[in-house]
Every structure is written in structure tokens, then in C-alpha cells.
N, C-alpha and C. Protein backbone atom coordinates (compact mmCIF):
# COMPACT_ATOMS: atom_id res chain seq x y z
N UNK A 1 10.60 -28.22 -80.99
CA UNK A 1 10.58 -29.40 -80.16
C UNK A 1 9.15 -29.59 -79.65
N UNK A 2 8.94 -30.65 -79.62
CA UNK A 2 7.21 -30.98 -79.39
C UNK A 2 7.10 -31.24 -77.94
N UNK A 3 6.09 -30.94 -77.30
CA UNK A 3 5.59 -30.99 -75.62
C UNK A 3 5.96 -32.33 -75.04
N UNK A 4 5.70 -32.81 -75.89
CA UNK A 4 6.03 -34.50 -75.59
C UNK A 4 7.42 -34.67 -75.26
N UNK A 5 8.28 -34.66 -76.70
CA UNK A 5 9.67 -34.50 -76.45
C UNK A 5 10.59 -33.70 -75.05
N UNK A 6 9.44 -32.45 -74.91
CA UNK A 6 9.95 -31.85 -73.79
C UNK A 6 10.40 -32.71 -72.61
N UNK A 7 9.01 -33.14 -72.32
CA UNK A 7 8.60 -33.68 -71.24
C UNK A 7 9.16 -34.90 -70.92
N UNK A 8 9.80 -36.01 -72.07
CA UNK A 8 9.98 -37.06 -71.92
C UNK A 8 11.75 -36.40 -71.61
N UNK A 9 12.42 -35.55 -72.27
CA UNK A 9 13.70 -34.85 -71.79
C UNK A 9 14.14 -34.14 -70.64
N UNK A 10 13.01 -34.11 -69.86
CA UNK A 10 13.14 -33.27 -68.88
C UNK A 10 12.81 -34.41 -67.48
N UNK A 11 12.22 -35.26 -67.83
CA UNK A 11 11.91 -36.62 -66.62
C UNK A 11 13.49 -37.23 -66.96
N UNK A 12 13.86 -37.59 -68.03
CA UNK A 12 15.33 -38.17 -67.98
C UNK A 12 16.36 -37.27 -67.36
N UNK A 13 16.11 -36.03 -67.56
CA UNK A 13 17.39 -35.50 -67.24
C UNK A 13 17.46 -35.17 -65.16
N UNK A 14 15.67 -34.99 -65.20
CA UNK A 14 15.96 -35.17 -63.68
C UNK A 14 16.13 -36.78 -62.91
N UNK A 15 16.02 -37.72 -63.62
CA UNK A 15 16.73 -39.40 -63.02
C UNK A 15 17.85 -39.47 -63.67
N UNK A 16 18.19 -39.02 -64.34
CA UNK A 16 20.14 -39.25 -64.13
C UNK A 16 20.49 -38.04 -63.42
N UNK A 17 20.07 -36.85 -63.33
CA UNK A 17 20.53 -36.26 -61.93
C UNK A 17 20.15 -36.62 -60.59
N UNK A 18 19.13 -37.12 -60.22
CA UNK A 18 18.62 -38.04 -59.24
C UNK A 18 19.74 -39.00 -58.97
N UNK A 19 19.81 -40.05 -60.06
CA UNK A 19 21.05 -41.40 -59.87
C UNK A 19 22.16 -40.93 -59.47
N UNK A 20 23.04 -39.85 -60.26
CA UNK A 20 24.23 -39.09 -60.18
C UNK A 20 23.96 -38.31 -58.46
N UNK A 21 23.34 -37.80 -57.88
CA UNK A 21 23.34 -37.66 -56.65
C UNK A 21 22.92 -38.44 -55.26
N UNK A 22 22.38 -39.49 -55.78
CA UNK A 22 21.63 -40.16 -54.38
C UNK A 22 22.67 -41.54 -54.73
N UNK A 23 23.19 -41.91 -55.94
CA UNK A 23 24.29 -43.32 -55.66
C UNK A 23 25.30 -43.41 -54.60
N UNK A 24 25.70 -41.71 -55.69
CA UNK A 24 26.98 -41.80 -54.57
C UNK A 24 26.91 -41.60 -52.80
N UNK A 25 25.94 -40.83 -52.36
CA UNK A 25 25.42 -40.71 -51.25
C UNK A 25 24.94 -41.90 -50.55
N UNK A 26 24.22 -42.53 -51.11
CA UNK A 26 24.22 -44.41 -50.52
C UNK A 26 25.41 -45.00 -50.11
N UNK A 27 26.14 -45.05 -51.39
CA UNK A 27 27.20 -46.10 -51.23
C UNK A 27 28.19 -45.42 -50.11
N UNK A 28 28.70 -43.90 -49.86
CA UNK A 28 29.35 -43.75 -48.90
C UNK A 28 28.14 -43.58 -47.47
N UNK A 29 27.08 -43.57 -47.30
CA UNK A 29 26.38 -43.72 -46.66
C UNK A 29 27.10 -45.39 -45.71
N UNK A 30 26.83 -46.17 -46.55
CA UNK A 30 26.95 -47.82 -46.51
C UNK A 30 28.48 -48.08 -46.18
N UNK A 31 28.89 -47.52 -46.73
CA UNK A 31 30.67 -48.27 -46.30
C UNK A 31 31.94 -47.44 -45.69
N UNK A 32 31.70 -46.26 -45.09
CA UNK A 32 32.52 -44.96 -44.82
C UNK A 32 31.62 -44.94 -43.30
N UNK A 33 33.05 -45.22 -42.20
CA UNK A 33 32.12 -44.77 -41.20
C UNK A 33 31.75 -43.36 -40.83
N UNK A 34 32.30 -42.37 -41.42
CA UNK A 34 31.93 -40.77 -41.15
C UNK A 34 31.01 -40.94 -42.12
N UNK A 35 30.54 -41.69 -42.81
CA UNK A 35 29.47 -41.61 -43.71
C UNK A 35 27.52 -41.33 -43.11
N UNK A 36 27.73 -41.31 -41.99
CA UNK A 36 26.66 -41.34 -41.05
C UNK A 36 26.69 -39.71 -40.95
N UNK A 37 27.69 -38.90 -41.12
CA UNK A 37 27.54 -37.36 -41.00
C UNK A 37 26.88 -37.00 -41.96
N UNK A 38 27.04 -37.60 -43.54
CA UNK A 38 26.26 -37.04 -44.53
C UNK A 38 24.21 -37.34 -44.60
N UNK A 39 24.42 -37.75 -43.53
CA UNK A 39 22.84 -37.58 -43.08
C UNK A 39 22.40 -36.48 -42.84
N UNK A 40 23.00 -35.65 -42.51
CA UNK A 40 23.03 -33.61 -42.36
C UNK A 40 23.01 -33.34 -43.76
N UNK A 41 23.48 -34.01 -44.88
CA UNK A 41 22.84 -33.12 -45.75
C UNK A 41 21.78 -33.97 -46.79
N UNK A 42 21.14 -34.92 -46.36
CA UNK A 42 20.18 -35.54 -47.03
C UNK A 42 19.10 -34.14 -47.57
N UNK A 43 18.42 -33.65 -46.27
CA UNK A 43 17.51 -32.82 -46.44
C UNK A 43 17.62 -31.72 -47.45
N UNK A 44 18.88 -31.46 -47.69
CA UNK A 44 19.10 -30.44 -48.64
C UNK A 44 19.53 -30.80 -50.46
N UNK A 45 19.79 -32.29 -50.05
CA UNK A 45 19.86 -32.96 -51.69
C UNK A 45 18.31 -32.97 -51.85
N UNK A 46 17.81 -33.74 -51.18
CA UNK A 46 16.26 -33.65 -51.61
C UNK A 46 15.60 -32.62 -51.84
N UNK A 47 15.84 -31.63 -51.03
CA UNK A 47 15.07 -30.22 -51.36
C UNK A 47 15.28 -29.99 -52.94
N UNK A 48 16.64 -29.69 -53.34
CA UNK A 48 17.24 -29.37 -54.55
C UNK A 48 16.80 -30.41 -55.26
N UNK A 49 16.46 -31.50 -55.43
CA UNK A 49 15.99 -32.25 -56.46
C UNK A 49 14.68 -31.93 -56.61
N UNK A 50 13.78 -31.69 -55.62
CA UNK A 50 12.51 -31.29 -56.26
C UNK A 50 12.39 -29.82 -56.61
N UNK A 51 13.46 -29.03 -56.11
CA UNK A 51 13.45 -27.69 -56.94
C UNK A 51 13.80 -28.29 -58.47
N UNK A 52 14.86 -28.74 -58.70
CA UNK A 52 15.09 -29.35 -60.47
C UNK A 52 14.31 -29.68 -60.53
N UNK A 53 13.32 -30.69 -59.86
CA UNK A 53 12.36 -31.18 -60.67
C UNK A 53 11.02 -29.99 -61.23
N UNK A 54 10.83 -28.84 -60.04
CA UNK A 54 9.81 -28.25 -60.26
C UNK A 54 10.07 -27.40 -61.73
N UNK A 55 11.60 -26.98 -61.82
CA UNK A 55 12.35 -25.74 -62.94
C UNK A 55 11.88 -26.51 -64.50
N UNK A 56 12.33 -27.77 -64.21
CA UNK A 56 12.71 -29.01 -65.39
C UNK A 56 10.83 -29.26 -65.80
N UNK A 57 9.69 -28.82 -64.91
CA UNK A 57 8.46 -28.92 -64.96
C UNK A 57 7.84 -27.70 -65.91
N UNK A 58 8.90 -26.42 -65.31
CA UNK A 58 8.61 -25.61 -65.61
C UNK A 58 8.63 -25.52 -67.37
N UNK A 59 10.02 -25.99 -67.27
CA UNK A 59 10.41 -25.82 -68.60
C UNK A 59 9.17 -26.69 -69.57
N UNK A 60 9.35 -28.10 -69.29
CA UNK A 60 8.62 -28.90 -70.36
C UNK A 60 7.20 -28.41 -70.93
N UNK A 61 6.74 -27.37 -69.51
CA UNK A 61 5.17 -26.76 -69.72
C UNK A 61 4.73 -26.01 -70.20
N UNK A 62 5.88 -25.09 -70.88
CA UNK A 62 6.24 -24.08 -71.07
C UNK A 62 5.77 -23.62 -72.94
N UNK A 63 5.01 -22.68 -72.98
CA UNK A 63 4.57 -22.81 -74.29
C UNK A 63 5.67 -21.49 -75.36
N UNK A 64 5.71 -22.00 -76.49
CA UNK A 64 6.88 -21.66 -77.28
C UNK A 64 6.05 -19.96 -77.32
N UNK A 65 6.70 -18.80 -77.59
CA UNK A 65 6.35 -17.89 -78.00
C UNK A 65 5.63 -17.52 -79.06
N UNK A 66 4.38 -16.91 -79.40
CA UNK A 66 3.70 -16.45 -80.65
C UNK A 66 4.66 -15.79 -81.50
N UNK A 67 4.51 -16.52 -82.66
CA UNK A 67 5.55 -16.03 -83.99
C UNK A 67 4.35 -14.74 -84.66
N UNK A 68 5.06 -14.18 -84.68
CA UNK A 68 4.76 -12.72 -85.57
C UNK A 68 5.14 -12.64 -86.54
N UNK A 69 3.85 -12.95 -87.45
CA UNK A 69 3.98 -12.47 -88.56
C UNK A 69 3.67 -11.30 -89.50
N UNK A 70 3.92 -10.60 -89.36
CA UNK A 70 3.32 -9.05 -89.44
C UNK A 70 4.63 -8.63 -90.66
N UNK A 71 4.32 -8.74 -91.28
CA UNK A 71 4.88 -8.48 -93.06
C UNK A 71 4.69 -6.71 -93.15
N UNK A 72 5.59 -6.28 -93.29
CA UNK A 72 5.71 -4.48 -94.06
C UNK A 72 5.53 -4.34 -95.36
């Protein structure tokens, strides 16, 4: 898989995990009146998304292992 490919797989996969966690958190944010409690855990969705994002960084940057070729 090429650096590129990585990289362009690893920004998608952290915005549909992004979308998949901050939609639903809006919309009951917006229309649920206990929805004002899930403001206690904003700080900790966000934390965790930029940990994925940093892992998902990690990964794309990540250089493939030296192939050994060392023939007997």
C-alpha cells in the first residue's frame, strides 16, 4: 500500500469516525432536554478523537519493514 493511499485512508476513516460521534451528540444535544448533561462528556469525545487521530497519524507515517533478502 503506498504512503499516499495510507494517508488518504486514514483522514477518511478518522471523519466518518468524527461524523459517527459528534452527529449523534449534536442532535441529542439540540432536542433532548437532559441533553445538556452530555456536555460532561464533550471533553472526553474530543480528547479520544485526537488520540485516533494521532494513532491513525501514526499509522499512515509509518514505514513498511526492510525486506531481507539474504538467500542461503
Amino acid at each position: 500500500m503506498s504512503p499516499r493511499s495510507r494517508f488518504v485512508l486514514a483522514a477518511a476513516t478518522w471523519c466518518l469516525a468524527a461524523v459517527a460521534l459528534v452527529l449523534p451528540l449534536v442532535w441529542l444535544l439540540n432536542n433532548r432536554d437532559w441533553g445538556i448533561g452530555l456536555m460532561l462528556l464533550t471533553p472526553f469525545l474530543v480528547y479520544g478523537l485526537m488520540r485516533l487521530g494521532r494513532a491513525l497519524e501514526g499509522w499512515a507515517r509509518a514505514t513498511p519493514p526492510p525486506e531481507h533478502s539474504q538467500r542461503r
